[in-house]
N, C-alpha and C. Protein backbone atom coordinates (compact mmCIF):
# COMPACT_ATOMS: atom_id res chain seq x y z
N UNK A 1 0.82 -1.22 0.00
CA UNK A 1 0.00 0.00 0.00
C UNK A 1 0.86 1.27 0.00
N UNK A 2 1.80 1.28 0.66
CA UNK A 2 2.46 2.48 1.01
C UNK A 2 3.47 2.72 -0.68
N UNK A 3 3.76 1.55 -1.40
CA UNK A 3 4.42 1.70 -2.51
C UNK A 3 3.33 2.57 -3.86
N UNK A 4 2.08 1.97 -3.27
CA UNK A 4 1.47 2.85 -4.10
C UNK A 4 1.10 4.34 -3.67
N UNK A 5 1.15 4.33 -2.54
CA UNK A 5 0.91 6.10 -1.97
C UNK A 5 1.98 6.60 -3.03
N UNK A 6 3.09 6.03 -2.91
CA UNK A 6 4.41 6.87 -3.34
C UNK A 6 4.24 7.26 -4.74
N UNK A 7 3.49 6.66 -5.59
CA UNK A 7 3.39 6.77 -6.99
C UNK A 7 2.26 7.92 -6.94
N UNK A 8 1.28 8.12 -6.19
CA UNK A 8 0.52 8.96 -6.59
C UNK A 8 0.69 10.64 -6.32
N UNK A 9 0.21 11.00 -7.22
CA UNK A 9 0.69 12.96 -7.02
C UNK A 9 2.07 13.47 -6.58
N UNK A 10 2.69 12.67 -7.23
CA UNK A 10 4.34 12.51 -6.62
C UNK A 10 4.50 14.27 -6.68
N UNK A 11 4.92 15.08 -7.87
CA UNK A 11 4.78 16.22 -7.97
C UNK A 11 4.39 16.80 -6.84
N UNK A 12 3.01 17.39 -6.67
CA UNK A 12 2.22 17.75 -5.58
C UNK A 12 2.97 17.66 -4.29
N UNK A 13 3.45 16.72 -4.05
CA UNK A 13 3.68 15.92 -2.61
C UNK A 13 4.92 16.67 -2.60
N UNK A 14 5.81 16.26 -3.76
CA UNK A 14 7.21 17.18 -3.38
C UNK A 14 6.93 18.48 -3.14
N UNK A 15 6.30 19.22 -3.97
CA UNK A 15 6.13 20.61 -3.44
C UNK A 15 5.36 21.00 -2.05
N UNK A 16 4.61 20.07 -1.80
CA UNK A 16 4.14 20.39 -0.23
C UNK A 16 5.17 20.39 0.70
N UNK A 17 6.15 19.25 0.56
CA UNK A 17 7.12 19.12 1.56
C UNK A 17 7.78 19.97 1.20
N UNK A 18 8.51 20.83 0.46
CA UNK A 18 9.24 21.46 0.27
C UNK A 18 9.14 22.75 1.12
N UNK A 19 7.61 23.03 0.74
CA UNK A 19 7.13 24.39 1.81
C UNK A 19 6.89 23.65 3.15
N UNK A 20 6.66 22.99 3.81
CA UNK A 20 6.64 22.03 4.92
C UNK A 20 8.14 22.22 5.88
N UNK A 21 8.97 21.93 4.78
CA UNK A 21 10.51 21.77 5.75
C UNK A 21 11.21 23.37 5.60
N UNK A 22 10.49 24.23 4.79
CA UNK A 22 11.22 25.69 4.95
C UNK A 22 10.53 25.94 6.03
N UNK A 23 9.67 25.77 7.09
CA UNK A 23 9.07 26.02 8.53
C UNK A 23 9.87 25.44 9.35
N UNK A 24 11.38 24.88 9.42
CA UNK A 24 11.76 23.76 10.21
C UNK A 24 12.93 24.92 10.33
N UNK A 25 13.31 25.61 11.86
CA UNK A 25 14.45 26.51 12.38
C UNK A 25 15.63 25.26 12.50
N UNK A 26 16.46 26.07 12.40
CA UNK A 26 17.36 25.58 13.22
C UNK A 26 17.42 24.98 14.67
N UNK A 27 17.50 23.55 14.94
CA UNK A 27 17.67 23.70 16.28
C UNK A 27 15.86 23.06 16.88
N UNK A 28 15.18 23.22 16.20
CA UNK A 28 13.62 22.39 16.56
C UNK A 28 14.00 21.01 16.87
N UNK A 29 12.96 21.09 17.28
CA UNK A 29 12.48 19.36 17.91
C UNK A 29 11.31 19.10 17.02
N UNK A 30 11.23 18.35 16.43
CA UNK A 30 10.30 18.22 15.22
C UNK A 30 9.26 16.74 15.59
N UNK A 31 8.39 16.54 15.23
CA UNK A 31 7.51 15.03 14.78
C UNK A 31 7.38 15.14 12.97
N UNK A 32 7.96 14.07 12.82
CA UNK A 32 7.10 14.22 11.12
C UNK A 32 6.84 12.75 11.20
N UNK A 33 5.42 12.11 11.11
CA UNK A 33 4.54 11.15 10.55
C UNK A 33 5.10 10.19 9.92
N UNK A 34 4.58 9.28 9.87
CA UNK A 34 4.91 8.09 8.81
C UNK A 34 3.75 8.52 7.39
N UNK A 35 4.92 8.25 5.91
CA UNK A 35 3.76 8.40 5.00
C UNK A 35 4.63 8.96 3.82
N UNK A 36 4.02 9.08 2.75
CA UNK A 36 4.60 9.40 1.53
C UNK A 36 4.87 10.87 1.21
N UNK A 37 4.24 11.99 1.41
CA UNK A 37 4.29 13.13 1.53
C UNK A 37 5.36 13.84 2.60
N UNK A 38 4.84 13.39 3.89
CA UNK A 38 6.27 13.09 5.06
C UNK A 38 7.99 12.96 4.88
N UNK A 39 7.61 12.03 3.92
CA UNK A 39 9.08 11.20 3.76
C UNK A 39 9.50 12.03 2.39
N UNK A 40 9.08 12.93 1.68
CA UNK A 40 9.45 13.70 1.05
C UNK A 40 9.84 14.95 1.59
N UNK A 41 9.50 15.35 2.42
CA UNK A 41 10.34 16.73 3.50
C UNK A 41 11.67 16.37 3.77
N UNK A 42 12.62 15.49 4.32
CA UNK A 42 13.53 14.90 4.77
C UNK A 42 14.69 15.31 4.07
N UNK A 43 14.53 15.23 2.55
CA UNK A 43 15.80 15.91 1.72
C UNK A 43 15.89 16.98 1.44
N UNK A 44 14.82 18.25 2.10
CA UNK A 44 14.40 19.74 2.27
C UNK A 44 15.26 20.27 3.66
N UNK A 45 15.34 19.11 4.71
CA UNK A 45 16.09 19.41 6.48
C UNK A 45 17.32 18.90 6.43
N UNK A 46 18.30 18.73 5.47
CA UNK A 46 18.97 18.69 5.92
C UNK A 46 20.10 19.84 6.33
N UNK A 47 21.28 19.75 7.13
CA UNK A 47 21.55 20.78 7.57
C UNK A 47 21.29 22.05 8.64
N UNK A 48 20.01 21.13 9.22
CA UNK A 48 19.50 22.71 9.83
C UNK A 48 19.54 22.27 11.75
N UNK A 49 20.56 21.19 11.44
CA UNK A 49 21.07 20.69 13.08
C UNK A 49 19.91 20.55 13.84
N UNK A 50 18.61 20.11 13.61
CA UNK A 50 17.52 19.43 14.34
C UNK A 50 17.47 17.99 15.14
N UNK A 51 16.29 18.09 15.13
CA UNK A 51 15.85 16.60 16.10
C UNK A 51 14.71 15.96 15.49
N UNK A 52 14.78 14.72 14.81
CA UNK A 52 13.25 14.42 14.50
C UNK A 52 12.98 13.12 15.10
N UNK A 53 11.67 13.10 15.57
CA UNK A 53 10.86 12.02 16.00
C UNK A 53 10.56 11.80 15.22
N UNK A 54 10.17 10.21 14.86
CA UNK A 54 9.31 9.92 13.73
C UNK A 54 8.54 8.53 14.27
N UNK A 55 7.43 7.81 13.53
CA UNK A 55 6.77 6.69 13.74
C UNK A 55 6.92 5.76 12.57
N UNK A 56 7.70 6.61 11.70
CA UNK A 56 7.67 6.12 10.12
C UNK A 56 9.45 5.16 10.20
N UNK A 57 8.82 4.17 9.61
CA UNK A 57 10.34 3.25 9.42
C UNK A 57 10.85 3.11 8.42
N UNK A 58 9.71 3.63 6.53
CA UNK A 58 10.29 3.99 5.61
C UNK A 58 11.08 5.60 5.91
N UNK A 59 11.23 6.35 6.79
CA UNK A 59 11.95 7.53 6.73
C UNK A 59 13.53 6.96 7.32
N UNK A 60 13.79 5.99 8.25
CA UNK A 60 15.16 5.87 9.00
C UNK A 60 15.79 5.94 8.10
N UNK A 61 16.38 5.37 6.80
CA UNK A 61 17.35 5.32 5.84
C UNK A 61 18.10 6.86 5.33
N UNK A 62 16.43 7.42 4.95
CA UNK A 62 16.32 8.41 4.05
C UNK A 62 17.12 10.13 5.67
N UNK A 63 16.77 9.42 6.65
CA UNK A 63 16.89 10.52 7.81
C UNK A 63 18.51 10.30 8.41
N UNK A 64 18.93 8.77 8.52
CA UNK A 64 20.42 8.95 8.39
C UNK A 64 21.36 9.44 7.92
N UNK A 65 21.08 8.75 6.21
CA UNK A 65 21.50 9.10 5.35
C UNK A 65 21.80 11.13 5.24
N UNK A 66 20.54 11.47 5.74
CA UNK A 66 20.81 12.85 5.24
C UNK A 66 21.34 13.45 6.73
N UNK A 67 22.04 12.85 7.33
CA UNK A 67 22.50 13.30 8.77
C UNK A 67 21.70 14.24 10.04
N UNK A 68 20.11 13.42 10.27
CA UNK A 68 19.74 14.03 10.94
C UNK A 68 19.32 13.32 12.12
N UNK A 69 19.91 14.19 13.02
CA UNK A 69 19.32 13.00 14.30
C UNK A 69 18.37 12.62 14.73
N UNK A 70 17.21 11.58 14.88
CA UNK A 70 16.43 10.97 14.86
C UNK A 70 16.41 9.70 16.08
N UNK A 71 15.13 10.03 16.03
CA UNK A 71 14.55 8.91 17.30
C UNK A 71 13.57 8.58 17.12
N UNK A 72 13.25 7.01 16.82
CA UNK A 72 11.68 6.22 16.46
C UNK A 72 11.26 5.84 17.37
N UNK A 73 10.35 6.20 17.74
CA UNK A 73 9.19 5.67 18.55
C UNK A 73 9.32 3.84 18.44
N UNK A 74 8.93 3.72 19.50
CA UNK A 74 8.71 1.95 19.44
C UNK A 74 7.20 1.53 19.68
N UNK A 75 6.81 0.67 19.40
CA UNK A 75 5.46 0.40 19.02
C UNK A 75 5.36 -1.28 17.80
N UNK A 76 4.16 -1.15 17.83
CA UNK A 76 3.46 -2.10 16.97
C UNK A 76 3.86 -1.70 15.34
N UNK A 77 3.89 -2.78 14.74
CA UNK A 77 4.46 -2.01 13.17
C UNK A 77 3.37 -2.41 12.54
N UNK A 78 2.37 -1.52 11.77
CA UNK A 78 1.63 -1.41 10.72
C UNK A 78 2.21 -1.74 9.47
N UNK A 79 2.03 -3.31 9.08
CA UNK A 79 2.62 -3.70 8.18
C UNK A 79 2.29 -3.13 6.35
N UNK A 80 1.23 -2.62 6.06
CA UNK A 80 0.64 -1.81 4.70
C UNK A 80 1.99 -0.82 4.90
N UNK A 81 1.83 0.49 6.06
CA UNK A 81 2.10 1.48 5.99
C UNK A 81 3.71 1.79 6.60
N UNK A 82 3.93 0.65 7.08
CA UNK A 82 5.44 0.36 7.73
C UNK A 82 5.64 2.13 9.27
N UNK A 83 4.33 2.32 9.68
CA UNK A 83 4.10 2.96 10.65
C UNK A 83 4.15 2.35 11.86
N UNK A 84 4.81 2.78 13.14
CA UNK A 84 4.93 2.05 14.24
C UNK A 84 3.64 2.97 15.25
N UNK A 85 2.84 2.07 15.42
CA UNK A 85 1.45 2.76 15.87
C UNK A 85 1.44 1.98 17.47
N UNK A 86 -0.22 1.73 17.83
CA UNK A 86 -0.27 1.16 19.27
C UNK A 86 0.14 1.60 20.66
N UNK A 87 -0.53 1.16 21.57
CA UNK A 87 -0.27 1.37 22.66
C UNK A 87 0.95 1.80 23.55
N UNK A 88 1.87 1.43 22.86
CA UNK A 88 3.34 1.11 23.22
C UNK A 88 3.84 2.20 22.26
N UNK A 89 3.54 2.54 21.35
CA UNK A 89 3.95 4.26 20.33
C UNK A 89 3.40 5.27 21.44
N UNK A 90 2.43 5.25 21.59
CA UNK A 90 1.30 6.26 22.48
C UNK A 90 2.00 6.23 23.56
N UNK A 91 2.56 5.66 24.85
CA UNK A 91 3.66 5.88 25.78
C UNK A 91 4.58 6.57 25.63
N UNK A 92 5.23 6.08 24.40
CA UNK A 92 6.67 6.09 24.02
C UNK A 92 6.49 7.72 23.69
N UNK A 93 5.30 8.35 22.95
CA UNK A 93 5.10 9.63 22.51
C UNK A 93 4.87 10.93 23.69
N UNK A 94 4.01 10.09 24.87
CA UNK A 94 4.13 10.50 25.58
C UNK A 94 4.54 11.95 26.33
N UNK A 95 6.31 11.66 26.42
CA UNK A 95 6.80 12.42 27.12
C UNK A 95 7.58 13.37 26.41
N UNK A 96 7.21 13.47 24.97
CA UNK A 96 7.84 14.50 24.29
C UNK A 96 6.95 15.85 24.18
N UNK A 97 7.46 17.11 23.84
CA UNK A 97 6.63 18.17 23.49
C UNK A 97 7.43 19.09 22.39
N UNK A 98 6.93 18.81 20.63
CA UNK A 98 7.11 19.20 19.89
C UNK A 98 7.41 20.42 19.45
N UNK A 99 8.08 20.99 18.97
CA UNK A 99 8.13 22.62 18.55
C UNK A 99 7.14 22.47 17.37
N UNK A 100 7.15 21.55 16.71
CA UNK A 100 6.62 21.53 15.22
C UNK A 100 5.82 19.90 14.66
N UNK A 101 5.25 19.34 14.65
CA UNK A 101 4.40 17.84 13.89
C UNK A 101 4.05 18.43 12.58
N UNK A 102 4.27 17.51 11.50
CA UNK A 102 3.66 17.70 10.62
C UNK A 102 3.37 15.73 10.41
N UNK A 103 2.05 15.73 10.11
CA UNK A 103 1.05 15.20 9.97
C UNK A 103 0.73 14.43 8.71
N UNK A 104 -0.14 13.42 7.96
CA UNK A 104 -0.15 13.39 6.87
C UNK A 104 -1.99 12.75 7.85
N UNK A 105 -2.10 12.70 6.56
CA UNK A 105 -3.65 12.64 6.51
C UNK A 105 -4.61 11.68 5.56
N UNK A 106 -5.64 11.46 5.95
CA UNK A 106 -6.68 10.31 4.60
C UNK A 106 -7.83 11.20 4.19
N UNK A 107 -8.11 11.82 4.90
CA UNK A 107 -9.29 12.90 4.66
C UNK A 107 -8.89 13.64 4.97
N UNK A 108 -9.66 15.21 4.51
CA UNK A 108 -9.83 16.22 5.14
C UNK A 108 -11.32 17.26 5.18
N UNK A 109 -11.79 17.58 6.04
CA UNK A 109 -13.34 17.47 5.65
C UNK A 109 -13.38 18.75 6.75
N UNK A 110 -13.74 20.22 6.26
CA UNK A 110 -14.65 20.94 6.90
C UNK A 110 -15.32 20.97 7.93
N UNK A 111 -16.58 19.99 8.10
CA UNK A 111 -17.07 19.60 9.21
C UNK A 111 -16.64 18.12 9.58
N UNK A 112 -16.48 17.60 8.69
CA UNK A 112 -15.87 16.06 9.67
C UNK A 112 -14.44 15.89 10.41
N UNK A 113 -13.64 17.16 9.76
CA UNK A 113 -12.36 17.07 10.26
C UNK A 113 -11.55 16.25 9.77
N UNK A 114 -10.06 16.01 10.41
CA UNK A 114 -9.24 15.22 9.95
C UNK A 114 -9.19 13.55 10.00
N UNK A 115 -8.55 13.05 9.20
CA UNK A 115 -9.66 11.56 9.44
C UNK A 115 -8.39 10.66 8.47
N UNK A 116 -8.28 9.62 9.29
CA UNK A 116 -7.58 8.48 8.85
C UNK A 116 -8.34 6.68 9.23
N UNK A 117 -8.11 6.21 8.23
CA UNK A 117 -8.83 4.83 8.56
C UNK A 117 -8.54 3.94 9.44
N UNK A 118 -7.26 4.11 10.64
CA UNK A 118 -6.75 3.38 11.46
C UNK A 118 -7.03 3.99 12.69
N UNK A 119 -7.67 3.26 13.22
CA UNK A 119 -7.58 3.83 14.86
C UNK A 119 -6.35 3.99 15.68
N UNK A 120 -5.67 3.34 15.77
CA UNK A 120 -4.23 2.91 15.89
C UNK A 120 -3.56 4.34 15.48
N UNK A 121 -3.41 4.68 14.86
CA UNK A 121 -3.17 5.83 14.26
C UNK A 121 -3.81 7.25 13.89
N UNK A 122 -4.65 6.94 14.29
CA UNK A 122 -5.75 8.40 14.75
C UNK A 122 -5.62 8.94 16.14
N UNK A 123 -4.98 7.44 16.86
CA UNK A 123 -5.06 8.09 18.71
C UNK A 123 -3.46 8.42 18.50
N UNK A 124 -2.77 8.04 18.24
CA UNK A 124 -1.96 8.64 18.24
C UNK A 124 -1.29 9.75 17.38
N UNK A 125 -2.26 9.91 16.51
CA UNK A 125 -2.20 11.78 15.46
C UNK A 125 -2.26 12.62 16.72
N UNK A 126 -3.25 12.25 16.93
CA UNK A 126 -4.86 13.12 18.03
C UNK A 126 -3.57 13.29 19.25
N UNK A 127 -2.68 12.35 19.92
CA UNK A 127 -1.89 12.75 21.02
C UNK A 127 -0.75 13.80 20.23
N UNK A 128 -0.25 13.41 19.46
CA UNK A 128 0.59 14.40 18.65
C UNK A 128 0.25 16.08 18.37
N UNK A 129 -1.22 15.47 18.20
CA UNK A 129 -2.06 17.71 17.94
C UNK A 129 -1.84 18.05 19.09
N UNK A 130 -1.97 17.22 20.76
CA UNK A 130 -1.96 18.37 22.07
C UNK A 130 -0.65 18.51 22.24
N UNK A 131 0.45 17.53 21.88
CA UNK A 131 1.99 18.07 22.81
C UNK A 131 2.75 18.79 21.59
N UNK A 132 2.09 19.29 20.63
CA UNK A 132 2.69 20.35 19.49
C UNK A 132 2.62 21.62 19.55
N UNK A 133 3.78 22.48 19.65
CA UNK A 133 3.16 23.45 19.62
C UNK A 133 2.00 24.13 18.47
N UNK A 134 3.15 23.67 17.53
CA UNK A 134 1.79 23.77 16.11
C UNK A 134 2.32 22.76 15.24
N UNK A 135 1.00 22.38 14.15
CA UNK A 135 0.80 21.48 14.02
C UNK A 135 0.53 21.35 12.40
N UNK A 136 1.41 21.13 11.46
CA UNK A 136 0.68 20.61 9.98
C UNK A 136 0.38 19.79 9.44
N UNK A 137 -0.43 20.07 8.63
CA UNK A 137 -0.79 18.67 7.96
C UNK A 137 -0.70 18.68 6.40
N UNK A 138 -0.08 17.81 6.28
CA UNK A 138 0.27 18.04 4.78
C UNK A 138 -0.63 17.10 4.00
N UNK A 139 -1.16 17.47 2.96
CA UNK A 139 -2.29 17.01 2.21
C UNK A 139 -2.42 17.52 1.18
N UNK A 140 -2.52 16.81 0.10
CA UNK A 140 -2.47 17.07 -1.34
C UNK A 140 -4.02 17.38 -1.78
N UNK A 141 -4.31 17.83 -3.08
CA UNK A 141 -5.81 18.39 -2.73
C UNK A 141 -6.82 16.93 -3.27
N UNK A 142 -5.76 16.07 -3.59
CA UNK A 142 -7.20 14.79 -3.45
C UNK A 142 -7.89 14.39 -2.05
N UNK A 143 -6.70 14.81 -0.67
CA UNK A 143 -7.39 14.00 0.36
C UNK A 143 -8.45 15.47 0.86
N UNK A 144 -9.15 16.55 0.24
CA UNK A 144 -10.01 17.52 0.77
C UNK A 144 -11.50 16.91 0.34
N UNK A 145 -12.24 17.35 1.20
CA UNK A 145 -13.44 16.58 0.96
C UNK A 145 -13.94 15.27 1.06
N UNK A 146 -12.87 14.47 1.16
CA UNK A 146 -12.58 13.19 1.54
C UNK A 146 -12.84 12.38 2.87
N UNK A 147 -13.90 11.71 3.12
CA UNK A 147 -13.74 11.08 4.72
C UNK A 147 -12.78 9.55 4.44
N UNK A 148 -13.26 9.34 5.98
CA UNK A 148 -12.20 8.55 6.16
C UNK A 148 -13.06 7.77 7.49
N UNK A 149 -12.58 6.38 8.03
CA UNK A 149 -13.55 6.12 9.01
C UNK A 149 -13.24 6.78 10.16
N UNK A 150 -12.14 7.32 10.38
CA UNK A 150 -11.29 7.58 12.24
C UNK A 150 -11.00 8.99 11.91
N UNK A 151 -12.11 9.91 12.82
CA UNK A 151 -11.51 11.58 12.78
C UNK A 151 -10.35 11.65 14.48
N UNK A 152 -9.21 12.52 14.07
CA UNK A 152 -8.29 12.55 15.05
C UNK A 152 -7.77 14.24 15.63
N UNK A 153 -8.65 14.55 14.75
CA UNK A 153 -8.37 16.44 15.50
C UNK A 153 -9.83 17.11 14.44
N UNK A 154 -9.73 18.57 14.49
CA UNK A 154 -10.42 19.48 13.83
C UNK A 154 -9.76 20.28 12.72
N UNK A 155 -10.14 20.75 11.82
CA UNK A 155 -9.23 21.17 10.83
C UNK A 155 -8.86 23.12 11.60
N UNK A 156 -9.41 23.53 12.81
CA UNK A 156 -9.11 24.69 13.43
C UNK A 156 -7.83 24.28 14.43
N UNK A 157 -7.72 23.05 14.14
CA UNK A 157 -6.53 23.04 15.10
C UNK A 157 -5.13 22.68 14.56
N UNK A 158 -5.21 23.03 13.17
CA UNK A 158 -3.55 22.94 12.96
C UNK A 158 -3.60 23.83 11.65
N UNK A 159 -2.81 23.85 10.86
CA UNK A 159 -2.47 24.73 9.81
C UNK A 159 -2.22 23.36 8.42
N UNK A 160 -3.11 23.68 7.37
CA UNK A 160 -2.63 22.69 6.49
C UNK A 160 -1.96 23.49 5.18
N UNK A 161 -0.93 22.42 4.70
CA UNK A 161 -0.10 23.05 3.73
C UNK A 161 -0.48 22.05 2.92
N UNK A 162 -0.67 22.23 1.87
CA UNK A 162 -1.59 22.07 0.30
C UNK A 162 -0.52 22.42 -0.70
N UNK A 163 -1.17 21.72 -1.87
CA UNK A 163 -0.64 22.15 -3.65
C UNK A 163 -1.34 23.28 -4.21
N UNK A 164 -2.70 22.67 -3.74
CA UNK A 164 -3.95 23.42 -4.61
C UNK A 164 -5.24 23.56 -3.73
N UNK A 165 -5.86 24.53 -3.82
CA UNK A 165 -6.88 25.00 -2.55
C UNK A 165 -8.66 24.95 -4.46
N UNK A 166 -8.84 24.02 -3.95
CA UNK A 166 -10.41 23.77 -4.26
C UNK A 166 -11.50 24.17 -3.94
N UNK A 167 -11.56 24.29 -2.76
CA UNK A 167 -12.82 24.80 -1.52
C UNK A 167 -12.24 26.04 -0.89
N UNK A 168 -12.83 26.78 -1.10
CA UNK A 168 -12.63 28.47 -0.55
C UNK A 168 -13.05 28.56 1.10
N UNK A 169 -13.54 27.28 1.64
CA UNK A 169 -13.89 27.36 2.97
C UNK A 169 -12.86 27.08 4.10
N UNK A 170 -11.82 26.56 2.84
CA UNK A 170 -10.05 26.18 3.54
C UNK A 170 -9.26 27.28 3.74
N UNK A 171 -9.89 27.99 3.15
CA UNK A 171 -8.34 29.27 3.14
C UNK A 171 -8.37 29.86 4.30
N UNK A 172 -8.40 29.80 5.17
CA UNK A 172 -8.30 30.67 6.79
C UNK A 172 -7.53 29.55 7.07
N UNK A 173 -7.15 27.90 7.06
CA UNK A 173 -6.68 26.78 7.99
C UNK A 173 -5.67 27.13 6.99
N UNK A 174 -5.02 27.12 5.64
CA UNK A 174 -4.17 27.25 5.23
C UNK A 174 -2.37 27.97 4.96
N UNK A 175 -1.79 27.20 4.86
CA UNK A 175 -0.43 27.99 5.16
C UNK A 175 -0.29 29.03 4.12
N UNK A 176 -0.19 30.01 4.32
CA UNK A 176 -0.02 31.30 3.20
C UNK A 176 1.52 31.07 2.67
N UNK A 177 1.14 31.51 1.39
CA UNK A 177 2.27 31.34 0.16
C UNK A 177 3.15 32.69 0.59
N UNK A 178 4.56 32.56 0.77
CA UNK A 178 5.69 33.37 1.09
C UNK A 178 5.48 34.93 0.07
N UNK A 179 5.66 35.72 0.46
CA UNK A 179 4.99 36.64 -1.15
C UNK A 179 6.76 37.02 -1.88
């Protein structure tokens, strides 16, 4: 599953992350998600002497490799999405408090909010939105309008960074373009 995330809106996805990791200071303590969009920010940070948490086990290679120091959560491994989710992630997440999460997403919905099909991974988005200071979500404009079975925050509670804005009812949650 996750091989096919990677094939879709590849474009799109790079440019989200791109504006995604120019929000990343020097020196943050970061969360970035397990996921295809995610794992495209990674070759945008390097250099900028950070810290990233992650849940994602397709990012370790790509986060060494580009010399950034990193710490995975331990947990249950979501074998589709190669995400380390569960009870034992949710501890482990615990005792951190983020400067910055960025997020990836299955839906995104106005009134239904943010929404992924794993519970497993919705409780632990949902713990990620309170110990952040702020919070993105990166989402390409197929997942808008989109549900999903598991909502894990509100779309007023984080900032989403997009390709393309469809629905004019998004633009207040949206990250503004640098002028």
């Amino acid at each position: 599953e996750i091989n096919i995330k990677f094939e879709e809106n590849t474009e799109a996805k790079k440019r989200i992350a791109k504006k995604a990791a120019k929000l990343v200071k020097k020196g943050d303590f970061i969360f970035i998600d397990a996921g295809s969009t995610t794992y495209y920010m990674i070759e945008y940070l390097k250099n900028k002497n950070i810290t990233v948490v992650t849940n994602g086990l397709m990012h370790l290679d790509k986060l060494i490799q580009c010399k950034i120091k990193t710490i995975i959560i331990g947990g249950e491994v979501k074998p589709t999405t190669r995400a380390v989710v569960g009870i034992e992630a949710l501890k482990n997440i615990e005792k951190y408090r983020f400067d910055i999460s960025f997020l990836g997403v299955n839906g995104v919905d106005i009134d239904k909010g943010l929404m992924t099909p794993d519970i497993k991974e919705a409780i632990l988005k949902e713990k990620i939105l309170k110990i952040s200071e702020i919070t993105y979500i990166l989402a390409d404009k197929e997942k808008f309008g989109v549900s999903s079975s598991v909502k894990f925050g509100n779309v007023e509670d984080c900032t989403l960074i997009t390709d393309e804005l469809a629905d004019s009812r998004y633009e207040k949650y949206v990250l503004k373009e640098e002028i």
